[in-house]
Structures are given as C-alpha cells and as structure tokens.
C-alpha atoms as a PDB file:
ATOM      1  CA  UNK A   1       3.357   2.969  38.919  1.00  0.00           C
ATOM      2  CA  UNK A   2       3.918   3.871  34.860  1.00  0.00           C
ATOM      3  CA  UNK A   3       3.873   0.780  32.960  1.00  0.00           C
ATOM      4  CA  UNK A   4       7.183   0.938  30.725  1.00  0.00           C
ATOM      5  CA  UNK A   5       5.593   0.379  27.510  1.00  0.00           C
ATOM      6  CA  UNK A   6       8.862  -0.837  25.524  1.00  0.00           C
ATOM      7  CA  UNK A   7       9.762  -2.569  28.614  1.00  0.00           C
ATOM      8  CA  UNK A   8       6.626  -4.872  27.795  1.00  0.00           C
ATOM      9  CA  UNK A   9       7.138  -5.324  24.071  1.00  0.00           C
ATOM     10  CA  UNK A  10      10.922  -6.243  24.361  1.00  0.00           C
ATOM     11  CA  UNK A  11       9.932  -8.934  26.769  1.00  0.00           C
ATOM     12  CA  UNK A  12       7.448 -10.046  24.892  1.00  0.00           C
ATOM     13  CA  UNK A  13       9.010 -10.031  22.363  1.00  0.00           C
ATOM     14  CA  UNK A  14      12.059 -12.085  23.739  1.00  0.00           C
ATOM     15  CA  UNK A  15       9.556 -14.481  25.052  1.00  0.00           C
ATOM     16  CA  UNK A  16       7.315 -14.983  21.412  1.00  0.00           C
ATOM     17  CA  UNK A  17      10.562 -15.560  19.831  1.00  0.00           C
ATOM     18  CA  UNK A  18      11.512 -18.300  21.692  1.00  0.00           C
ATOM     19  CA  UNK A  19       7.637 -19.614  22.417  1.00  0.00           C
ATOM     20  CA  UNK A  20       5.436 -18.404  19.301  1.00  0.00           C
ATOM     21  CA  UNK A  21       2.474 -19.704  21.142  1.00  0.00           C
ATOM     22  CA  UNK A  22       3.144 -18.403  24.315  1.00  0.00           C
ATOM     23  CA  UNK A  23      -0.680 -17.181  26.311  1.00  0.00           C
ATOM     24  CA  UNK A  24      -1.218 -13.590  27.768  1.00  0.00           C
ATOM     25  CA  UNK A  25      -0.492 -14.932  31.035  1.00  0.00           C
ATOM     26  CA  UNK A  26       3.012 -15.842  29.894  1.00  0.00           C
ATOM     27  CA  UNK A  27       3.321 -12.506  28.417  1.00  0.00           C
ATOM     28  CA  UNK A  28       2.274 -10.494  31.432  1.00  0.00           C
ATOM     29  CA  UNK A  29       5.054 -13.062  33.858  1.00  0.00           C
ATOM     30  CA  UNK A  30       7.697 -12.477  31.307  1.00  0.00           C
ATOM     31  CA  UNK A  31       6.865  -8.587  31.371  1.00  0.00           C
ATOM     32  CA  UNK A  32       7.021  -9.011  35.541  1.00  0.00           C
ATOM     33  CA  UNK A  33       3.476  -6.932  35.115  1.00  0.00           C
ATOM     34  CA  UNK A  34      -0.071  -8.701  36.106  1.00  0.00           C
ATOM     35  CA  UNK A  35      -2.303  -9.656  33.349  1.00  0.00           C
ATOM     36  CA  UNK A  36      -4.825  -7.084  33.751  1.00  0.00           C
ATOM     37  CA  UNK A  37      -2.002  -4.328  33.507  1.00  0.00           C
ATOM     38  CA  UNK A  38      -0.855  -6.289  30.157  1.00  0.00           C
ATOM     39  CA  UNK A  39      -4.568  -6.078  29.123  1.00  0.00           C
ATOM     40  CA  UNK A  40      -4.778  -2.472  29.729  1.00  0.00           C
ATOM     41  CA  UNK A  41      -1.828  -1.989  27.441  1.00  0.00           C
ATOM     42  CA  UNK A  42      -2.936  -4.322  24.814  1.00  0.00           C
ATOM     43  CA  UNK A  43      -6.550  -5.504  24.684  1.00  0.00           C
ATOM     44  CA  UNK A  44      -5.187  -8.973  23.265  1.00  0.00           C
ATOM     45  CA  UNK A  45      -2.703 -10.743  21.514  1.00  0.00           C
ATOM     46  CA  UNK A  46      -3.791  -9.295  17.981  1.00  0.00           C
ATOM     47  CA  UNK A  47      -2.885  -6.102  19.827  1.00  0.00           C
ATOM     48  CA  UNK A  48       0.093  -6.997  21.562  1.00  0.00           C
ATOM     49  CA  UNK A  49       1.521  -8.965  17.838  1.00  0.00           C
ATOM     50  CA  UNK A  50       0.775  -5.697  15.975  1.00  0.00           C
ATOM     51  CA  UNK A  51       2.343  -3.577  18.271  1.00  0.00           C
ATOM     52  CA  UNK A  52       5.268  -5.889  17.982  1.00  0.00           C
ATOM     53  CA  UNK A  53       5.061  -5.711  14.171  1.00  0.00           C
ATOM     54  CA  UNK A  54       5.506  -1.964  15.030  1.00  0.00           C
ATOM     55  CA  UNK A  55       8.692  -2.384  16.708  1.00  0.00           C
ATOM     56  CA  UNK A  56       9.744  -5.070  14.101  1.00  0.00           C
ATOM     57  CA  UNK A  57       9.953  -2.774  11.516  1.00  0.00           C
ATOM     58  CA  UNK A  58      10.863  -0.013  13.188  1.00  0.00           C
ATOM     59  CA  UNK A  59      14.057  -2.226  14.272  1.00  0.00           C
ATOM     60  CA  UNK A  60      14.409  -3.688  10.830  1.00  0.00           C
ATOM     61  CA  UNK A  61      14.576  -0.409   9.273  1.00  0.00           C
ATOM     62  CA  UNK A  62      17.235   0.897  11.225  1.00  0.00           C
ATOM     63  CA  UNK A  63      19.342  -2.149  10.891  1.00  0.00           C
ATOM     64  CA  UNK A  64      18.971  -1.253   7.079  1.00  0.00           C
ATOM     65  CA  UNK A  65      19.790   2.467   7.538  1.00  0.00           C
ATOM     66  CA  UNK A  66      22.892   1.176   9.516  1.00  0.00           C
ATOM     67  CA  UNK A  67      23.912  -1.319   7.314  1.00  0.00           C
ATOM     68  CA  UNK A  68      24.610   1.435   4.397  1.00  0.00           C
ATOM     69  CA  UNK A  69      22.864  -0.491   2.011  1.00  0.00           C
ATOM     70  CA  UNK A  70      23.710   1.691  -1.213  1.00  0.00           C
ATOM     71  CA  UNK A  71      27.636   2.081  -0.587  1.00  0.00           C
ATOM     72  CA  UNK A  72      30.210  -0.148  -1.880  1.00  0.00           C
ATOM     73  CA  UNK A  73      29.405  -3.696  -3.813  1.00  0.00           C
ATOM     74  CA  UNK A  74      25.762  -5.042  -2.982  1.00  0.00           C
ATOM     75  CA  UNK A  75      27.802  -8.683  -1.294  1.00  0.00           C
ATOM     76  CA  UNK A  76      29.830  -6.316   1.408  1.00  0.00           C
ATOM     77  CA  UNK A  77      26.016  -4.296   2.003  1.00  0.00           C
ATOM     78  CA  UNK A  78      24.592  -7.458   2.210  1.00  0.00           C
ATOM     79  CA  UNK A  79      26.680  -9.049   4.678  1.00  0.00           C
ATOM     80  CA  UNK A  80      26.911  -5.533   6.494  1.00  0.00           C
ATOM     81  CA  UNK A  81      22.924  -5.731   6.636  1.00  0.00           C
ATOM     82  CA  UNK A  82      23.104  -9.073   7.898  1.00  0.00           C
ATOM     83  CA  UNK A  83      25.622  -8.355  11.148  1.00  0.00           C
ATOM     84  CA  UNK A  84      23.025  -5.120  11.520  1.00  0.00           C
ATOM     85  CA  UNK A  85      19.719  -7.162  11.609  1.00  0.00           C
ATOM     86  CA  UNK A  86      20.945 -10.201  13.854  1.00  0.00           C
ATOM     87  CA  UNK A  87      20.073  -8.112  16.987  1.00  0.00           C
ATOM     88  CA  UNK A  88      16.202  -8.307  15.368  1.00  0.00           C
ATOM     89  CA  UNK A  89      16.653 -11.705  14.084  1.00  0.00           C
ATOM     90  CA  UNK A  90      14.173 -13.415  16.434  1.00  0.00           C
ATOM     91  CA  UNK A  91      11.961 -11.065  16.534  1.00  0.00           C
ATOM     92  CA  UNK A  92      11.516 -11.039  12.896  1.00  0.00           C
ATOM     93  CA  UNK A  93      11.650 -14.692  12.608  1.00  0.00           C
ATOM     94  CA  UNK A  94       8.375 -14.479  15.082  1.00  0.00           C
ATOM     95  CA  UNK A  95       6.536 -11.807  13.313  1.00  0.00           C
ATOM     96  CA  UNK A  96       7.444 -13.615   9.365  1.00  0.00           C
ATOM     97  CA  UNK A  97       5.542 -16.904  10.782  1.00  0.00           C
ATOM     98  CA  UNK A  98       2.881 -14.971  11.835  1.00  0.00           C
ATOM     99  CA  UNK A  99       0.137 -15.252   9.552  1.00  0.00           C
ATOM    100  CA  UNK A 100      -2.080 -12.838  10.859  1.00  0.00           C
ATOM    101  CA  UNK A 101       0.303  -9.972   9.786  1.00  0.00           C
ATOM    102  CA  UNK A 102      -0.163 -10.755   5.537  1.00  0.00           C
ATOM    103  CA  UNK A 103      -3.951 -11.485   5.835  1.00  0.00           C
ATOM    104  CA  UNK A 104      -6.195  -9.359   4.002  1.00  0.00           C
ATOM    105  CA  UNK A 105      -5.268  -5.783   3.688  1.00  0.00           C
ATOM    106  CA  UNK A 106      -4.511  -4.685   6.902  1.00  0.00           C
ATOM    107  CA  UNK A 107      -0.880  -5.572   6.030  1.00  0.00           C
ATOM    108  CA  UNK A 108       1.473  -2.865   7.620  1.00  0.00           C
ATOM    109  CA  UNK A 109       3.117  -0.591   4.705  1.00  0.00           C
ATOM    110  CA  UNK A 110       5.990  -1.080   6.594  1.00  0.00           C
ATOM    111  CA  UNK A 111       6.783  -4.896   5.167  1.00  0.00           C
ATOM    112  CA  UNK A 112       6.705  -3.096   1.759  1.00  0.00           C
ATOM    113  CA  UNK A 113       9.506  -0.370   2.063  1.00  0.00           C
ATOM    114  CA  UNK A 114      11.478  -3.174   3.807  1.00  0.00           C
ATOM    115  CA  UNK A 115      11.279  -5.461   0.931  1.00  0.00           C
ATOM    116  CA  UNK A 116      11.250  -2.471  -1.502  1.00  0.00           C
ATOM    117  CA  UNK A 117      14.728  -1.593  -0.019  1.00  0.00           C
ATOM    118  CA  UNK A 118      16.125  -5.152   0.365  1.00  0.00           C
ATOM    119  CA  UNK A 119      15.229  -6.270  -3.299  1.00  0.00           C
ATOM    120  CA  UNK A 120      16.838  -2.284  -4.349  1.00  0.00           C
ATOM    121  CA  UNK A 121      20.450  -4.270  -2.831  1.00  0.00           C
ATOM    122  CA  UNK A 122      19.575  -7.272  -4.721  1.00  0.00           C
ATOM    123  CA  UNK A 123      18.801  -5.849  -8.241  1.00  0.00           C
ATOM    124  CA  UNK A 124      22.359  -3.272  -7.332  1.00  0.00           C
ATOM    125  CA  UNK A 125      23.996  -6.821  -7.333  1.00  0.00           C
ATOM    126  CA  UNK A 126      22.734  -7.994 -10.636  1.00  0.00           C
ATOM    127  CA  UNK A 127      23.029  -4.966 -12.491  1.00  0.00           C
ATOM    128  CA  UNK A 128      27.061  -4.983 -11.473  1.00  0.00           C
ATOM    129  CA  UNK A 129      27.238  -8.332 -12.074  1.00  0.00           C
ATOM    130  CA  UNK A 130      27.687  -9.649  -8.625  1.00  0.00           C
ATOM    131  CA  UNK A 131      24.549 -11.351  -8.509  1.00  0.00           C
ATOM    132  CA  UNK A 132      22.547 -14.256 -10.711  1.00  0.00           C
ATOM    133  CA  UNK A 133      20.428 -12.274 -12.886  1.00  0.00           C
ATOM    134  CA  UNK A 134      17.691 -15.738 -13.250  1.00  0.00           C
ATOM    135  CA  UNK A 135      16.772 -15.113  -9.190  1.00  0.00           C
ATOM    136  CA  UNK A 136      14.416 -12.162  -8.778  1.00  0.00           C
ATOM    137  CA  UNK A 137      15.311  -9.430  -6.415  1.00  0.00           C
ATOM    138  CA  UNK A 138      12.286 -10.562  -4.796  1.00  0.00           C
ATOM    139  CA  UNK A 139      12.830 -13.946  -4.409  1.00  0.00           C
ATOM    140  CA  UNK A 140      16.482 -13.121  -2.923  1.00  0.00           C
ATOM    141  CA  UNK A 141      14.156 -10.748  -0.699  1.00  0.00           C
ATOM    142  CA  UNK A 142      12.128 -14.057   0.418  1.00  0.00           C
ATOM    143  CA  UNK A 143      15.313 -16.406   0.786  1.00  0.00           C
ATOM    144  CA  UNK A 144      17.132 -13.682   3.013  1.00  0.00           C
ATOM    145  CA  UNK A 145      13.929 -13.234   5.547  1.00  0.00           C
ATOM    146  CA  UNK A 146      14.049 -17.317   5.248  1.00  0.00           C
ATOM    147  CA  UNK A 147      17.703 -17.117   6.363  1.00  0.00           C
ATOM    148  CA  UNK A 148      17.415 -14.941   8.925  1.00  0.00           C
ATOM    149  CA  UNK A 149      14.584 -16.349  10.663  1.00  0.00           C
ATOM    150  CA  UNK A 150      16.155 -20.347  10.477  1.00  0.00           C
ATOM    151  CA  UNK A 151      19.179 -18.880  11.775  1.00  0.00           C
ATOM    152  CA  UNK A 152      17.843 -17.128  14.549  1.00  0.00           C
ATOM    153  CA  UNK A 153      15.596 -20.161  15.676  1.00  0.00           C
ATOM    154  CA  UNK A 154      18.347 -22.547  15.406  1.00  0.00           C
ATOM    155  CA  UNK A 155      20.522 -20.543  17.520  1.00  0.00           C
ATOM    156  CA  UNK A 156      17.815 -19.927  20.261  1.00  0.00           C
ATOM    157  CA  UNK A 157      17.609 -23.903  20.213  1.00  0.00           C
ATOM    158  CA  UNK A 158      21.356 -24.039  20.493  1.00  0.00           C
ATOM    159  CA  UNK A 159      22.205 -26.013  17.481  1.00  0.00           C
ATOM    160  CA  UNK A 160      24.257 -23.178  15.912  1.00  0.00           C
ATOM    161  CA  UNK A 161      26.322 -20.942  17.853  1.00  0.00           C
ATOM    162  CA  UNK A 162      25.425 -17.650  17.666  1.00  0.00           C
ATOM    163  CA  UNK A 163      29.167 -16.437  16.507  1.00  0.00           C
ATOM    164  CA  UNK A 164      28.145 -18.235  13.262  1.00  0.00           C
ATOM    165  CA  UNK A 165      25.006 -16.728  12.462  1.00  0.00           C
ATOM    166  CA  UNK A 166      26.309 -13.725  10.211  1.00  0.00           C
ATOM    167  CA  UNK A 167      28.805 -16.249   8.684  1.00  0.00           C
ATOM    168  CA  UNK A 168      26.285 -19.114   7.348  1.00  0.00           C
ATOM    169  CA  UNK A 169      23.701 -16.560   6.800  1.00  0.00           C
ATOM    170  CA  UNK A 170      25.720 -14.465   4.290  1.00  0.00           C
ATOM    171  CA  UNK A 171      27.701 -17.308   2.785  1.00  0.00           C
ATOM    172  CA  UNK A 172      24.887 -19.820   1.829  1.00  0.00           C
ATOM    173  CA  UNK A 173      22.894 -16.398   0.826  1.00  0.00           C
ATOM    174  CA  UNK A 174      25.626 -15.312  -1.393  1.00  0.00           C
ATOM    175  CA  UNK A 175      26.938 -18.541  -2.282  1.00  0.00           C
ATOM    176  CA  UNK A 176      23.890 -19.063  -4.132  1.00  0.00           C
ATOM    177  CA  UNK A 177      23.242 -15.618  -5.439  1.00  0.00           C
ATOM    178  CA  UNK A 178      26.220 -14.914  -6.614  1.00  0.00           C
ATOM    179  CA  UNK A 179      27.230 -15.046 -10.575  1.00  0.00           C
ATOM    180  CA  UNK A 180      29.441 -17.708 -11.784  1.00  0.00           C
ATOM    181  CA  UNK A 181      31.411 -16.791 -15.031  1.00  0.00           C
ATOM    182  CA  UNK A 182      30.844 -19.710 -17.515  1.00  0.00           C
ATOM    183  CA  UNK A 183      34.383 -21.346 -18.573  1.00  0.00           C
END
C-alpha cells in the first residue's frame, strides 16, 4: 500500500502543533502508519520538520497570494492576510519556535520572500500614512509571526475561541501600528 505522503505531513503536522515535542512514534500513531513506514519517508525528525517547513511555506505563501496583499489600504490587506493564514496558524506557530530552521545557513529561502512580502504591506502602510513610520517593516514582520503563533496556541489550549482569532490578531496588530495624528 502507497504511503500518502501529505497525508503524513498534515498529521504531523496537526499533532507538532499541538505537542512540539512529540517522538517519531507519536508521529507514525498520529499518521495511522508504523514507525518504520514513517522512517522510510523521513529518516528522522530533522527530516520530517524540514519537510514540514516545506509545506509551511508553501501554505504561507498562498495565504499571502490569497490575501491580495497589494490592493486596497495595507490595514484591509492586513486583516485580509490574517483571515487567509489562520488555516496555517499552528503550523507556523510550530515551525517559528523551531530553532533548528534559523541555524546556520541552511535557512530555507522561503522565510525570506515571506518576510520580504509581509514587510512590502507594512512599509505600503507607512508610506500612505496608515502606519507608524518609528516601527520597522521588519519589526511589524516579527510582531505579526508573534501574533499569529500566540493566537494559534492559545486557541488550541482553549483559552480563546477560535471565532476571535482574526479579530484580536488584527486589532492589537493594528492598534499598535497604526498612525495617530498629533492634536
């Protein structure tokens, strides 16, 4: 029987999301595969984690393409980019704690067009005046991946609702971001 290769990378990666230290074993179970089958997919975890990365960005990216980032003002992109990600949410809040992805420089190009594109919004924002100008596109970059991943653990834990992620994501995000016209 084919092994259904993004059959085994969702799972895992529902599973990582929710237990970031979860073993091979737990993988395999999760997967409903054996551990040698998960082993002859990925040789390990370092494996198994980049492949993940893989499907991160790949994910990520196409929330951004969605999401329409260079129409209309950068707050309604950014809140449309927001409601596009949350299906990836966990899955990016795993793979942002995990420091094995920005060792060295092994790091997967794919992190930079994804914060290349992200701080692009951001500095659209400050040069129409929507956004602060004394936060750095890249620091907004930073705050939103923060966001993100905090919401998405706290609603796997159940202390947020998950009709409320998009909502206190964007309005803390913005809240802070946005220019304030000086009396």
């Amino acid at each position: 029987m084919a092994v259904d290769r993004d059959h085994v990378l969702r799972s895992a990666a529902a599973l990582l999301t929710r237990k970031a230290t979860a073993t091979m074993d737990e993988v395999a179970r999760a997967a409903g595969i054996s551990r040698a089958t998960l082993h002859r997919q990925f040789a390990g975890r370092d494996t198994l984690v980049r492949a993940l990365e893989v499907l991160g960005i790949q994910e990520c990216e196409t929330a951004l393409d969605a999401a329409r980032l260079d129409e209309g003002p950068a707050s309604e992109a950014v809140r449309r980019l927001v409601r596009e990600i949350e299906p990836a949410a966990g899955l990016l809040a795993f793979l942002v704690t995990e420091n094995q992805l920005f060792e060295g420089d092994a790091q997967h190009e794919g992190w930079s067009r994804l914060d290349a594109r992200i701080a692009a919004l951001f500095r659209r924002g400050q040069e129409s005046g929507e956004f602060r100008i004394d936060l750095t596109p890249a620091w907004l970059t930073e705050a939103l991946y923060g966001l993100i991943g905090s919401g998405a653990w706290a609603v796997m834990d159940g202390r947020v609702a998950a009709k409320d992620f998009q909502f206190m994501i964007v309005e803390l995000l913005l809240g802070g971001a946005l220019r304030r016209v000086e009396p």
